[in-house]
PDB file of N, CA and C in Angstrom:
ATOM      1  N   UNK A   1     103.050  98.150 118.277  1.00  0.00           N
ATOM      2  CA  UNK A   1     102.372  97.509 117.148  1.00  0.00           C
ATOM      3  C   UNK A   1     103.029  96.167 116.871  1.00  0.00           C
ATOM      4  N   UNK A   2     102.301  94.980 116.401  1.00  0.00           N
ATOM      5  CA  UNK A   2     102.820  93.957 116.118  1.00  0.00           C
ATOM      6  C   UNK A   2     102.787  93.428 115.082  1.00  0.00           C
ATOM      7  N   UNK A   3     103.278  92.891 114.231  1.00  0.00           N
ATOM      8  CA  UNK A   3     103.370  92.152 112.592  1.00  0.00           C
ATOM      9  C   UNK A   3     102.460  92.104 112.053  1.00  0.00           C
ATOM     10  N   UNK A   4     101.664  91.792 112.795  1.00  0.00           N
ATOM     11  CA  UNK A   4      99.873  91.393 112.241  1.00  0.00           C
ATOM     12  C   UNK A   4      98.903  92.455 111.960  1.00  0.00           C
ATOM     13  N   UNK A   5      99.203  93.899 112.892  1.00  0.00           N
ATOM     14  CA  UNK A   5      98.478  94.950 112.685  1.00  0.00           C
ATOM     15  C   UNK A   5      98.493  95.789 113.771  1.00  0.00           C
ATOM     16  N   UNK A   6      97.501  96.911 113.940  1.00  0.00           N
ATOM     17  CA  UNK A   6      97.706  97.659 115.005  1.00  0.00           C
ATOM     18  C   UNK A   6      96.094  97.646 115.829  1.00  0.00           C
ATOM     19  N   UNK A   7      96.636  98.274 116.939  1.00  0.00           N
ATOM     20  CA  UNK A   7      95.297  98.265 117.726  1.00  0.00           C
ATOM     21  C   UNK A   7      96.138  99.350 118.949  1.00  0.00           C
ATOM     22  N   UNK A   8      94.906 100.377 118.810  1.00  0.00           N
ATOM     23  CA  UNK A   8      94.928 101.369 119.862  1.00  0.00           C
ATOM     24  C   UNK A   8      94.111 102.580 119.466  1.00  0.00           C
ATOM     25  N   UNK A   9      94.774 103.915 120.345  1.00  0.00           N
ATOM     26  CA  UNK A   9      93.439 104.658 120.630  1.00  0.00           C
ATOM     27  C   UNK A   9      93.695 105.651 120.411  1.00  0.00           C
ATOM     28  N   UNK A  10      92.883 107.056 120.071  1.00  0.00           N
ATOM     29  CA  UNK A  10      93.013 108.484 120.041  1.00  0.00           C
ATOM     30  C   UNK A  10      91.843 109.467 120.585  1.00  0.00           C
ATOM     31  N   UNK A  11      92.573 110.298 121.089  1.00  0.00           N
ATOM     32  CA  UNK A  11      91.557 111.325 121.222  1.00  0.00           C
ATOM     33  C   UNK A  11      90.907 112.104 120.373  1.00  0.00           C
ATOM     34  N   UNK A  12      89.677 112.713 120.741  1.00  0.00           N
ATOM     35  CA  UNK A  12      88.573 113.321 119.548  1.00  0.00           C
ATOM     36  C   UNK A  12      88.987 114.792 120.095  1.00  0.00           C
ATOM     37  N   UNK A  13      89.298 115.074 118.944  1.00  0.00           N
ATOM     38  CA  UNK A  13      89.804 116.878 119.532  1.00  0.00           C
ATOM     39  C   UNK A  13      88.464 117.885 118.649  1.00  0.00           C
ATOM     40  N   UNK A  14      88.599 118.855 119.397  1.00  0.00           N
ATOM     41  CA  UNK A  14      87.727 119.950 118.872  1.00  0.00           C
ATOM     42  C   UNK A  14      88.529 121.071 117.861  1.00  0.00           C
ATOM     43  N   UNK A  15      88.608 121.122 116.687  1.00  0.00           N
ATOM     44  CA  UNK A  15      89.151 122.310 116.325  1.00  0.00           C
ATOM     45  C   UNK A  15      88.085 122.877 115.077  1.00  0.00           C
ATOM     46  N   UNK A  16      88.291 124.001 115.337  1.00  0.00           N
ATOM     47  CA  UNK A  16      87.118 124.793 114.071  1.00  0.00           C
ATOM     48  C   UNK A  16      85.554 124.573 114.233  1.00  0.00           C
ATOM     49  N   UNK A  17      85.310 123.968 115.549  1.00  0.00           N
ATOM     50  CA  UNK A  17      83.905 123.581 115.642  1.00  0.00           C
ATOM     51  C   UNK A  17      84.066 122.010 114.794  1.00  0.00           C
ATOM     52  N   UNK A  18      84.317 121.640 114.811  1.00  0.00           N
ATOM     53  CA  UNK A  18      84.367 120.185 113.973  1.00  0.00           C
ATOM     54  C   UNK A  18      85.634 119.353 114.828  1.00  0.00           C
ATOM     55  N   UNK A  19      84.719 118.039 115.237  1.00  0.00           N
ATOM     56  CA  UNK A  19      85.502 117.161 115.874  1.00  0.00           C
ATOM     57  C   UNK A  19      86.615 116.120 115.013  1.00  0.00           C
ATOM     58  N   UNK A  20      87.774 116.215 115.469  1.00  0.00           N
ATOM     59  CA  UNK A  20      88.451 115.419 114.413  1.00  0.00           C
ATOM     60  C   UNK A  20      88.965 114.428 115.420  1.00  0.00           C
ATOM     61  N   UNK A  21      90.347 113.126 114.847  1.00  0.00           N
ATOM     62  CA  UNK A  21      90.862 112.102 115.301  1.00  0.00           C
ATOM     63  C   UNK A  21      91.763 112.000 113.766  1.00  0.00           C
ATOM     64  N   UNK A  22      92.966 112.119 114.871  1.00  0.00           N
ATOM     65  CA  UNK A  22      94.384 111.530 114.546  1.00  0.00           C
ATOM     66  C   UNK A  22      94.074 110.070 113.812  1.00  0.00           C
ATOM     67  N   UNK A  23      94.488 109.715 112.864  1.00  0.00           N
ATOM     68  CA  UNK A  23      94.855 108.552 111.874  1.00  0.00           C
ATOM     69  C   UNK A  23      96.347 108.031 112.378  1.00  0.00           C
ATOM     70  N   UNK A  24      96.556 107.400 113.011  1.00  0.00           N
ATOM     71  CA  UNK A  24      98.222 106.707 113.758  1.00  0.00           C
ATOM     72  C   UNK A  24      98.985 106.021 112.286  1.00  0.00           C
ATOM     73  N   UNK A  25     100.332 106.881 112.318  1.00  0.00           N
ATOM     74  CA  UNK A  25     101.507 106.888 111.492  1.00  0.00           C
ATOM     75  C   UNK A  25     101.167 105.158 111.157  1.00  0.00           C
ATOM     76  N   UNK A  26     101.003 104.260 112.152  1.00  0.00           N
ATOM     77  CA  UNK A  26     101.259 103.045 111.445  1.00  0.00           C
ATOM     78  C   UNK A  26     100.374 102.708 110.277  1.00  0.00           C
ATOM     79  N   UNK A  27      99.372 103.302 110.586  1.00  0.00           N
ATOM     80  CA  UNK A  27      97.906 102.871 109.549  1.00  0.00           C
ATOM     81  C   UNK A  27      98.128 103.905 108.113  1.00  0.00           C
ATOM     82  N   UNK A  28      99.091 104.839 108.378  1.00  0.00           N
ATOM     83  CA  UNK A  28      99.236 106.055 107.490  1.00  0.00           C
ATOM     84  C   UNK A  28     100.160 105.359 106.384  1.00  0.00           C
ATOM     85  N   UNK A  29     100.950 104.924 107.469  1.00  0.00           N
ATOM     86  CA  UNK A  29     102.551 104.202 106.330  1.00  0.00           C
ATOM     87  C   UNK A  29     101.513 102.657 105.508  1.00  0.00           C
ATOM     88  N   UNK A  30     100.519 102.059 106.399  1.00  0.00           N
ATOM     89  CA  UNK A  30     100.661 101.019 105.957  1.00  0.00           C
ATOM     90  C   UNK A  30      99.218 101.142 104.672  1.00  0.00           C
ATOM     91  N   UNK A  31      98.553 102.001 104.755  1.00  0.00           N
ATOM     92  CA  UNK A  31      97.795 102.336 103.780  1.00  0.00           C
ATOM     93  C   UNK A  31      98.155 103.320 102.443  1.00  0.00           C
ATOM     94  N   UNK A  32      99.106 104.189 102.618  1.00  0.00           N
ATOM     95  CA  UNK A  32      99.892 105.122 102.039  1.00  0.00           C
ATOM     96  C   UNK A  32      98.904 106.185 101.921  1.00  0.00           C
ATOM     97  N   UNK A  33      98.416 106.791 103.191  1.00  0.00           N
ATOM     98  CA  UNK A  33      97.144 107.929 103.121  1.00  0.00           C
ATOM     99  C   UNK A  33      98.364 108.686 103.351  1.00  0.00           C
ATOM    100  N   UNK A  34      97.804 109.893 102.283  1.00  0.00           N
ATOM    101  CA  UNK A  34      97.932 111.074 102.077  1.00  0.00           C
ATOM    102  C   UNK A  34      97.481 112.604 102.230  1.00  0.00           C
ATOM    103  N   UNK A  35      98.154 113.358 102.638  1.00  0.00           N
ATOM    104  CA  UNK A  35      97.236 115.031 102.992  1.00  0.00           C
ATOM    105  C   UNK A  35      95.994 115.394 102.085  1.00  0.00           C
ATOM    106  N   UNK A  36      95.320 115.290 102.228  1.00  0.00           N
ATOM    107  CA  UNK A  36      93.990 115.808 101.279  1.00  0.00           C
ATOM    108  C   UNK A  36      93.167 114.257 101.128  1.00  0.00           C
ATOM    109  N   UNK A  37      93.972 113.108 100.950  1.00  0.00           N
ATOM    110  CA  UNK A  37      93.151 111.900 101.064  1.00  0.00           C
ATOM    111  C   UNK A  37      91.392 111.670 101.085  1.00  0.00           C
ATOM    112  N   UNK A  38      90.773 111.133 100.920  1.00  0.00           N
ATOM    113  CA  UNK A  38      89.758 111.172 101.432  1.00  0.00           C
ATOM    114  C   UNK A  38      89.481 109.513 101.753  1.00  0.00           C
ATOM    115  N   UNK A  39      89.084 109.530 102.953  1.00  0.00           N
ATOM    116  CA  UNK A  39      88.816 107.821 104.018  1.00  0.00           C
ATOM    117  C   UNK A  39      87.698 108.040 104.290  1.00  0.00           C
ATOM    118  N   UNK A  40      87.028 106.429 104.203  1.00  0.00           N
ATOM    119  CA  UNK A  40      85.443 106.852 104.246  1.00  0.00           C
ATOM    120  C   UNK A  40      85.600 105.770 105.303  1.00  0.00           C
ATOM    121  N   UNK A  41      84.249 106.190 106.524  1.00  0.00           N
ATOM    122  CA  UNK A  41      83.774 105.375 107.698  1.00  0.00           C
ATOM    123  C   UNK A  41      82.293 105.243 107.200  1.00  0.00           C
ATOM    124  N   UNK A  42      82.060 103.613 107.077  1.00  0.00           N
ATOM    125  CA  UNK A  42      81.130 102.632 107.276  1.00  0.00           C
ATOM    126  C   UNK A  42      80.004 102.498 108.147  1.00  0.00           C
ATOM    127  N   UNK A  43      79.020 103.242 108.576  1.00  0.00           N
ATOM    128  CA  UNK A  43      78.156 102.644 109.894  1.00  0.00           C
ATOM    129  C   UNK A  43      76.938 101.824 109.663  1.00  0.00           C
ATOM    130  N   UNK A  44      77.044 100.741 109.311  1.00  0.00           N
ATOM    131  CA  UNK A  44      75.802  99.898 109.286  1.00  0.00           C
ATOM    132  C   UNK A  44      74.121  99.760 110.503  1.00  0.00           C
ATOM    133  N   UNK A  45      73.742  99.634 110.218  1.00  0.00           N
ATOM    134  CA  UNK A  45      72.663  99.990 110.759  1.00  0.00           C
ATOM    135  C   UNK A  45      72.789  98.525 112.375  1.00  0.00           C
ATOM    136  N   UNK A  46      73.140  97.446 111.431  1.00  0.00           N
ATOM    137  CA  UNK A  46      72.933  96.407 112.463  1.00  0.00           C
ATOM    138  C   UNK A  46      74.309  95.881 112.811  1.00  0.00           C
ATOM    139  N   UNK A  47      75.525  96.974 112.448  1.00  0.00           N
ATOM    140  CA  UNK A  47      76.799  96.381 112.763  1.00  0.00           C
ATOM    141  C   UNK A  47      76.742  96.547 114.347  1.00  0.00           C
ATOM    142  N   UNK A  48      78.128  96.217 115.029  1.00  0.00           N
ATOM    143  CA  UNK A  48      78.147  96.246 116.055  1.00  0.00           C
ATOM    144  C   UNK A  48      79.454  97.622 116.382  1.00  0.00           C
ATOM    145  N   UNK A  49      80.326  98.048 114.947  1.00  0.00           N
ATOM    146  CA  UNK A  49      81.137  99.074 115.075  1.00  0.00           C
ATOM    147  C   UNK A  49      81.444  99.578 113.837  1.00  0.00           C
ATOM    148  N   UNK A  50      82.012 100.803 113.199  1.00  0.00           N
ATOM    149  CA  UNK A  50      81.954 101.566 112.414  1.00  0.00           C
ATOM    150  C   UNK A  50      83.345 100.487 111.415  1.00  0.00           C
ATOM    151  N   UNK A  51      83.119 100.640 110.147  1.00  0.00           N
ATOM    152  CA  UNK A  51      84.275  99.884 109.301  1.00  0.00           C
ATOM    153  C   UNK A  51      85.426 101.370 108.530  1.00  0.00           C
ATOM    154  N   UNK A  52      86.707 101.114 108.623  1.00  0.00           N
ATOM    155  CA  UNK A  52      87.015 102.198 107.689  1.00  0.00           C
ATOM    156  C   UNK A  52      87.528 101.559 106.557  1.00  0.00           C
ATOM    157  N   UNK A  53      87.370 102.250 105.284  1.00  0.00           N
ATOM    158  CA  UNK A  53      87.926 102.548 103.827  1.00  0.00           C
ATOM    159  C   UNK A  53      89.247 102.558 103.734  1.00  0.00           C
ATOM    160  N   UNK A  54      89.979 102.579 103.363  1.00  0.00           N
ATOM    161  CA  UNK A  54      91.269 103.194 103.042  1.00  0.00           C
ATOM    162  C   UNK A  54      91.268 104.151 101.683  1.00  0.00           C
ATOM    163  N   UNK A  55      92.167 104.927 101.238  1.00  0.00           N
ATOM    164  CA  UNK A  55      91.906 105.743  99.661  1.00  0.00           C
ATOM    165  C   UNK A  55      91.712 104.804  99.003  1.00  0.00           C
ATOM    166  N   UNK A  56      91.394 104.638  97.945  1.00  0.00           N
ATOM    167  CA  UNK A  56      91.286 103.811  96.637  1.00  0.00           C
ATOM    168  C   UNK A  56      90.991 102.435  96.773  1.00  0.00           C
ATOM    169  N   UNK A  57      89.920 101.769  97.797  1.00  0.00           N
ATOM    170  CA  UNK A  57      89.855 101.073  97.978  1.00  0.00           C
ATOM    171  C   UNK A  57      87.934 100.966  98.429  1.00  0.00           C
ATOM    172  N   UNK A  58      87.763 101.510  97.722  1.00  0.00           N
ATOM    173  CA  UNK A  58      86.292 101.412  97.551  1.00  0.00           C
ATOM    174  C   UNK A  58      85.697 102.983  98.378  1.00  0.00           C
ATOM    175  N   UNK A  59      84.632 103.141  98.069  1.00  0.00           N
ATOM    176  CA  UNK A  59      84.068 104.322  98.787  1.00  0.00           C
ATOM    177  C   UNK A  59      82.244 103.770  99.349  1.00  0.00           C
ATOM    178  N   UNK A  60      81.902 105.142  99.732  1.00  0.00           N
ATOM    179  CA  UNK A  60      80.388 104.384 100.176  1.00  0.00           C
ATOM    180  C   UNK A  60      79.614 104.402  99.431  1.00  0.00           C
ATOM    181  N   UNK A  61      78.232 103.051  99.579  1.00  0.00           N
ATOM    182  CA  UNK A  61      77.546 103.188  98.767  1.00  0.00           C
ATOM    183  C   UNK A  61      76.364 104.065  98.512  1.00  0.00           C
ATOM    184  N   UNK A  62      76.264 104.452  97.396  1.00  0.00           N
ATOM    185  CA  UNK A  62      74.979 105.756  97.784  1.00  0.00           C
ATOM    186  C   UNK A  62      73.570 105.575  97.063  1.00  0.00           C
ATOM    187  N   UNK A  63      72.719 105.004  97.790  1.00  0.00           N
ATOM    188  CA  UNK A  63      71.547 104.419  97.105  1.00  0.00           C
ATOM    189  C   UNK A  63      71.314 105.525  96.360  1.00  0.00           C
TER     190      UNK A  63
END
């Protein structure tokens, strides 16, 4: 990771019938997400990739 931010990758694991993905310690420390947390993912219709939330930092909008 470098000063500016992080960039990299995880695998989509299967557990409980529900696909999950690891959140990387750097993004954990640097957001201060927590066990139970709730992070919301963004998918715009005409984006080109999904945006994430962090806790307390807005949630989605719900027409």
């Amino acid at each position: 990771m470098s000063d500016d931010g992080y960039a990299g990758s995880r695998k989509v694991l299967e557990r409980g019938g529900s696909l999950t993905v690891g959140i990387p310690k750097a993004i954990v420390d640097r957001y201060g997400i927590e066990k139970g947390d709730d992070v919301f993912w963004s998918d715009q219709k005409d984006a080109d990739r999904p945006t994430f939330i962090p806790p307390g930092q807005g949630g989605p909008e719900v027409a």
